[in-house]
Protein backbone atom coordinates (compact mmCIF):
# COMPACT_ATOMS: atom_id res chain seq x y z
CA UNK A 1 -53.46 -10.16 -60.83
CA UNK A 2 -53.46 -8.77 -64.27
CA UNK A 3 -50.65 -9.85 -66.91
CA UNK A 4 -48.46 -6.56 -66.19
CA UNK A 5 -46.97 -7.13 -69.61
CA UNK A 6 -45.16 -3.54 -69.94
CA UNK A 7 -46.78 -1.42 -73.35
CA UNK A 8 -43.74 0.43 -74.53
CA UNK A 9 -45.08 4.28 -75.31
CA UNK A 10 -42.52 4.69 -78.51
CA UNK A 11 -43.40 1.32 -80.23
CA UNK A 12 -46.89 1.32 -79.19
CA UNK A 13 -46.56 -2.68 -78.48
CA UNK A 14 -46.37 -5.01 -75.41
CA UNK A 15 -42.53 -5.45 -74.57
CA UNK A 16 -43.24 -9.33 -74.89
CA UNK A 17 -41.66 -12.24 -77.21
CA UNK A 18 -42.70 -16.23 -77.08
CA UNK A 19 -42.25 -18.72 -79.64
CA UNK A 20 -44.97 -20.96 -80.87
CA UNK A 21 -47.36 -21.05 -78.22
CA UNK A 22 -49.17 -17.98 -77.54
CA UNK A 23 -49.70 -16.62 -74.45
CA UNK A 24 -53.03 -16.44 -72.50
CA UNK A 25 -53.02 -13.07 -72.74
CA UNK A 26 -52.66 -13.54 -76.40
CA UNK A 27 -49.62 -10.57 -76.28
CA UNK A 28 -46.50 -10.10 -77.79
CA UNK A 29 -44.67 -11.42 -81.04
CA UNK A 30 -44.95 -14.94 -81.79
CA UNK A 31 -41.62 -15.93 -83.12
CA UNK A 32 -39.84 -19.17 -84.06
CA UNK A 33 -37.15 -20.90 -81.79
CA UNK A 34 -33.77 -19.97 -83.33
CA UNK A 35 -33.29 -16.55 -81.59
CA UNK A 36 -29.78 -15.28 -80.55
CA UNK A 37 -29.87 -12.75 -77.86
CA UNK A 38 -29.85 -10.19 -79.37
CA UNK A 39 -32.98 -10.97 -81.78
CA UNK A 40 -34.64 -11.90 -78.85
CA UNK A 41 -33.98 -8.71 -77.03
CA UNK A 42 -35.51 -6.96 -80.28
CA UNK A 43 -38.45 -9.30 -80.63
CA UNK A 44 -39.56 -8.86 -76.76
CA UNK A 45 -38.91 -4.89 -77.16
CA UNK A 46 -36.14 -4.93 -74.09
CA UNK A 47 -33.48 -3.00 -76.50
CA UNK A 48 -33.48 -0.22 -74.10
CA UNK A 49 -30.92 1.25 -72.12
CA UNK A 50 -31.09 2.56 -68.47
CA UNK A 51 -29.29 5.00 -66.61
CA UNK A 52 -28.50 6.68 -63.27
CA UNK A 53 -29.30 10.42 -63.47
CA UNK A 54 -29.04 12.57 -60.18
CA UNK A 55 -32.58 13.63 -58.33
CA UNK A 56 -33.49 17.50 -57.46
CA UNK A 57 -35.66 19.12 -55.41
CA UNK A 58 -37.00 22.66 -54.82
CA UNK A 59 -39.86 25.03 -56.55
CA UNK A 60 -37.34 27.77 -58.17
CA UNK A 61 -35.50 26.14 -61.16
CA UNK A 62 -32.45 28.47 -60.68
CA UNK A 63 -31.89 27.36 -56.97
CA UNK A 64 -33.01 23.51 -56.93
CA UNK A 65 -30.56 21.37 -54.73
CA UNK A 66 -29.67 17.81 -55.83
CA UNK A 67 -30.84 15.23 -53.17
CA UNK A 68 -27.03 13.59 -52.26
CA UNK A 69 -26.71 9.88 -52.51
CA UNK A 70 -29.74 9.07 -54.28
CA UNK A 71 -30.58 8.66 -57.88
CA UNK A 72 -33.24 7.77 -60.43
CA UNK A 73 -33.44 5.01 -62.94
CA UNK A 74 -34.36 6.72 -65.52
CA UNK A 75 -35.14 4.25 -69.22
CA UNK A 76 -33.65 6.56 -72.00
CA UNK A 77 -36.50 5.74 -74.67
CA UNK A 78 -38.99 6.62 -73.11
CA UNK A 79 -37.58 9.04 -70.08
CA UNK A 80 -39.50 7.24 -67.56
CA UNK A 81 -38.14 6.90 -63.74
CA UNK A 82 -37.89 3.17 -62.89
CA UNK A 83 -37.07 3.30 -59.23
CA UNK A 84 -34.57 5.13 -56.59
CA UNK A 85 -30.69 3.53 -56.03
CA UNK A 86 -27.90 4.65 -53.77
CA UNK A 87 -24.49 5.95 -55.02
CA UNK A 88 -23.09 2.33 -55.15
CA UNK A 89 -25.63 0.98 -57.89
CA UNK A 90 -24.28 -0.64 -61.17
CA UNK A 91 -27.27 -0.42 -63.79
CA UNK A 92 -26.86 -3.83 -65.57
CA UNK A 93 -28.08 -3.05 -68.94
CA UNK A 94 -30.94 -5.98 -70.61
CA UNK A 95 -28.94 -6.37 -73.61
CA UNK A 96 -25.90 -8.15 -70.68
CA UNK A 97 -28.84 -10.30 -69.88
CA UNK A 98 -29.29 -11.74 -73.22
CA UNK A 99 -25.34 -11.84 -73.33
CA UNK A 100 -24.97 -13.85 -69.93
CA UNK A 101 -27.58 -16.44 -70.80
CA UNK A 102 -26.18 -17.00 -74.70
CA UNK A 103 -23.33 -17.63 -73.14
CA UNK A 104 -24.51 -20.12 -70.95
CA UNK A 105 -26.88 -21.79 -73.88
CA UNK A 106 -23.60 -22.68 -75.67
CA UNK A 107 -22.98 -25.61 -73.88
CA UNK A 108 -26.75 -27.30 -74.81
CA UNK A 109 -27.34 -27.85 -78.01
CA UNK A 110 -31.20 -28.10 -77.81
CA UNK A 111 -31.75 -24.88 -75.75
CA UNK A 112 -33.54 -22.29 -77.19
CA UNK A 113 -35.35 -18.73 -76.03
CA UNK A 114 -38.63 -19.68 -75.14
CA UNK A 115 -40.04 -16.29 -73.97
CA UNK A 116 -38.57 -12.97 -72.48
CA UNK A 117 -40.65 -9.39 -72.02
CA UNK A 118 -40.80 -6.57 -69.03
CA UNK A 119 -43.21 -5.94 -66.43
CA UNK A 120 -45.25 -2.71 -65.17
CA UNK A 121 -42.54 0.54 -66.45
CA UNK A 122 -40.08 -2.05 -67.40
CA UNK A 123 -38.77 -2.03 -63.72
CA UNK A 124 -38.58 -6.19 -64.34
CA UNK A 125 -37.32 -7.79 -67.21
CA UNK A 126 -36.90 -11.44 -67.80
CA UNK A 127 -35.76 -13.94 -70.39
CA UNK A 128 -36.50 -18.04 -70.55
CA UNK A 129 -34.66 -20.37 -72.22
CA UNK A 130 -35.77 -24.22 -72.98
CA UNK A 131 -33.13 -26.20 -72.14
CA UNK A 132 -32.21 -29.91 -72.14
CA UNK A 133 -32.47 -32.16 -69.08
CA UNK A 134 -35.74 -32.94 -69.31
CA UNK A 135 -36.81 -35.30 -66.90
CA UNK A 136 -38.83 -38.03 -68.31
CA UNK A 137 -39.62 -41.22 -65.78
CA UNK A 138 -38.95 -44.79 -67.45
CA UNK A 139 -39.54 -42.78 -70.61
CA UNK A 140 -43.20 -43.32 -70.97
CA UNK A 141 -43.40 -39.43 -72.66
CA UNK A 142 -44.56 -37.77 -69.56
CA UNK A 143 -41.99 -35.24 -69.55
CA UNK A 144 -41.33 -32.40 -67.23
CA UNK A 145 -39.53 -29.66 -69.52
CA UNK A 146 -36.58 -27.73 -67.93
CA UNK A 147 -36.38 -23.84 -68.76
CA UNK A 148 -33.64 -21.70 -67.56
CA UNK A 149 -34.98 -18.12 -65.96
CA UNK A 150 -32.98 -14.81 -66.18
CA UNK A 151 -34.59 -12.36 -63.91
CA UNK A 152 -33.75 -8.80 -63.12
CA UNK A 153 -35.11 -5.68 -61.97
CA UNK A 154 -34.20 -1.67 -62.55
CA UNK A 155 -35.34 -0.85 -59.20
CA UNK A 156 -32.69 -1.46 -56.85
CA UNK A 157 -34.32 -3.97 -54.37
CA UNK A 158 -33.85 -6.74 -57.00
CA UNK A 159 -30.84 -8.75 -57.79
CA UNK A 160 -29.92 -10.67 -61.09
CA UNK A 161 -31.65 -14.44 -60.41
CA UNK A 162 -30.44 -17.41 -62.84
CA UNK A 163 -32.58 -20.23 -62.10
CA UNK A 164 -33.71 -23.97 -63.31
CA UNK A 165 -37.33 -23.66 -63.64
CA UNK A 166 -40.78 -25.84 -64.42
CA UNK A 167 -42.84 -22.86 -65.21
CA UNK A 168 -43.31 -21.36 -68.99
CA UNK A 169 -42.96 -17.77 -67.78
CA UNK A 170 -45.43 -15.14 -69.86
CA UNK A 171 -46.40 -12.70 -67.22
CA UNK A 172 -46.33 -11.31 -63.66
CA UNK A 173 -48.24 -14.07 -62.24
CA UNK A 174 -46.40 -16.91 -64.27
CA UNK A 175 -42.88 -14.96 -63.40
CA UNK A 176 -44.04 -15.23 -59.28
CA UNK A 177 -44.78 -18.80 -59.55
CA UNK A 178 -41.30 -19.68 -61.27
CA UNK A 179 -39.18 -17.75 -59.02
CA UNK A 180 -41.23 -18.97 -56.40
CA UNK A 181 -40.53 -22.76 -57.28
CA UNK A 182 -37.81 -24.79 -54.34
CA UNK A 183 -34.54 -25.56 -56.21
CA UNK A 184 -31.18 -24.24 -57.07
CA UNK A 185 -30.82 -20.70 -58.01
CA UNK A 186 -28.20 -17.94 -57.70
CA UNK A 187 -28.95 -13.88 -56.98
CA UNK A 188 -26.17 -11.39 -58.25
CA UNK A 189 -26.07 -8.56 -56.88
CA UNK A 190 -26.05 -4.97 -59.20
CA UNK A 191 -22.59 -4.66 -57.53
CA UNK A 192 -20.71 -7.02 -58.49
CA UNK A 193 -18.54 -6.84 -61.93
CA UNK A 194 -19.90 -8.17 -64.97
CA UNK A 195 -16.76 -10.48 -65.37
CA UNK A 196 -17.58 -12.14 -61.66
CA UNK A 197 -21.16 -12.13 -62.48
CA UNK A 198 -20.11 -14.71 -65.30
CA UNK A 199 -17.95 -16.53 -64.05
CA UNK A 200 -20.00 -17.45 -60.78
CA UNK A 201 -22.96 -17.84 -63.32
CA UNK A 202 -21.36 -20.66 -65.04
CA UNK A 203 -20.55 -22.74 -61.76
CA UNK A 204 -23.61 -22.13 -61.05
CA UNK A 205 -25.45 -23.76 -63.96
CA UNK A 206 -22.96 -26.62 -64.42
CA UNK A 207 -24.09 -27.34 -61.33
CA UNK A 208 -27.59 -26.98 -61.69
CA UNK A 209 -27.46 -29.35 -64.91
CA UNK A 210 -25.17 -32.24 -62.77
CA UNK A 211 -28.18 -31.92 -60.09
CA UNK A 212 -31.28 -32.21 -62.30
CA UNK A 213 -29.48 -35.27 -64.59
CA UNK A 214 -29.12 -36.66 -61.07
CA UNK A 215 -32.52 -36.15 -60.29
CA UNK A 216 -33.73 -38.02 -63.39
CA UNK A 217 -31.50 -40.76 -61.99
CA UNK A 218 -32.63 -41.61 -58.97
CA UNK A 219 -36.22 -41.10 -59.39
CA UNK A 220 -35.73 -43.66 -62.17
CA UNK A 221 -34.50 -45.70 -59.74
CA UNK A 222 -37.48 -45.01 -57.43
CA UNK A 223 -39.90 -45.94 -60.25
CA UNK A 224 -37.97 -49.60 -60.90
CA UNK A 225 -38.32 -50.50 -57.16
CA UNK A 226 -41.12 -53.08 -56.78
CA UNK A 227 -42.94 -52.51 -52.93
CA UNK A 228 -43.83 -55.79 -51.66
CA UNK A 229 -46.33 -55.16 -48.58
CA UNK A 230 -44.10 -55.44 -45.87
CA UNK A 231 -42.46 -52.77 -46.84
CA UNK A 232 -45.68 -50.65 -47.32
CA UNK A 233 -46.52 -51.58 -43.89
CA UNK A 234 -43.81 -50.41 -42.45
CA UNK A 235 -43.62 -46.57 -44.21
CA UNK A 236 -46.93 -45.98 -43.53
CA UNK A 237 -46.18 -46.49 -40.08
CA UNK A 238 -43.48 -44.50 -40.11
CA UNK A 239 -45.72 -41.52 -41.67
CA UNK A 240 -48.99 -42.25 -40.06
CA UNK A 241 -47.50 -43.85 -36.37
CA UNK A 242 -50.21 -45.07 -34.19
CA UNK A 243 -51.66 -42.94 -31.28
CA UNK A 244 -50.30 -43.81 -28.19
CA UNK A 245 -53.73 -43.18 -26.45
């Protein structure tokens, strides 16, 4: 699968930000790690709005009937249809996206944007923050970094996703194997109001944070437990139990 990065036809660039470390594609603006949201939504060229406008059909212009319950997502830069919604869709604009997950940086000190950008039309957006919680086993440096993912889509089959995540995300295949990964997460639907959208956002990643200092906990534990062989013995034979034949 190619990278999908979306090239914005008004700025002529790849709607893309990281900091530091370039991609593998080798897109977007390489910027330092002290973005606020709204720098960030700049940098990665997702200061767009969208908007609901009604769908018509028929050849004469002067008799053309609008097709009932069903709209277009239209991006008002560059007028291009993002995908079909029903009457009851709420267009959640990218700039509440970089809002939402300032919000929620507040309480980490070290978090930072690590990358954000749009996919194919700019029907998918995203935005990844490092955060703490690290998990590093009997500190020996071997750390497994922490990122928190903001996904969202324009398209109506997509709902906001906050999620704890291994993955650096810098594309379309990067973005399926990070909201692909097992662990906590939390889908919001376009429905919803944006004051209930934060508020169960913020239980949510308290949470999340409790679970993966816990995690760091008890496989520290795990890695301070001396086997003797007896004990060997007996999980193996738990995993690998003889054949009764």
């Amino acid at each position: 699968m190619a990278h999908d990065i979306n090239f914005n036809t008004v700025t002529q660039k790849h709607s893309i930000f990281v900091t530091k470390i370039p991609a593998w594609h080798g897109l977007g603006q390489i910027m330092a790690n002290n973005l606020r949201g709204e720098e960030a939504l700049i940098a990665a060229g997702l200061n767009y709005n969208v908007e609901k406008q009604p769908i018509f059909y028929g050849n004469d212009p002067a008799h053309r009937q609008q097709v009932p319950d069903n709209f277009a997502v239209v991006r008002t830069d560059t007028g291009e249809a993002l995908g079909v919604v029903g009457h009851d869709y709420k267009c959640v604009q990218n700039s509440t996206m970089f809002e939402l997950m300032d919000l929620l940086l507040e309480a980490d000190n070290g978090a930072h944007y690590e990358t954000a950008g749009a996919l194919g039309r700019g029907q998918r957006v995203w935005a990844l923050a490092k955060i703490g919680g690290d998990i590093d086993v009997l500190g020996l440096g071997d750390k497994h970094l922490s990122y928190l993912l903001y996904s969202k889509g324009h398209i109506g089959n997509q709902a906001n996703l906050l999620k704890i995540v291994k993955t650096r995300v810098v594309c379309a295949n990067t973005l399926a194997v990070a909201t692909g990964e097992g662990g906590a997460e939390w889908r919001i639907k376009h429905t919803i109001s944006a004051d209930a959208r934060l508020e169960m956002a913020r239980k949510v990643i308290s949470n999340i944070m409790v679970t993966s200092k816990s995690l760091e906990t008890k496989l520290n534990t795990l890695a301070r437990k001396m086997m003797t062989k007896e004990a060997v013995g007996v999980s193996l034979d738990k995993l690998l139990p003889a054949s009764s034949k």
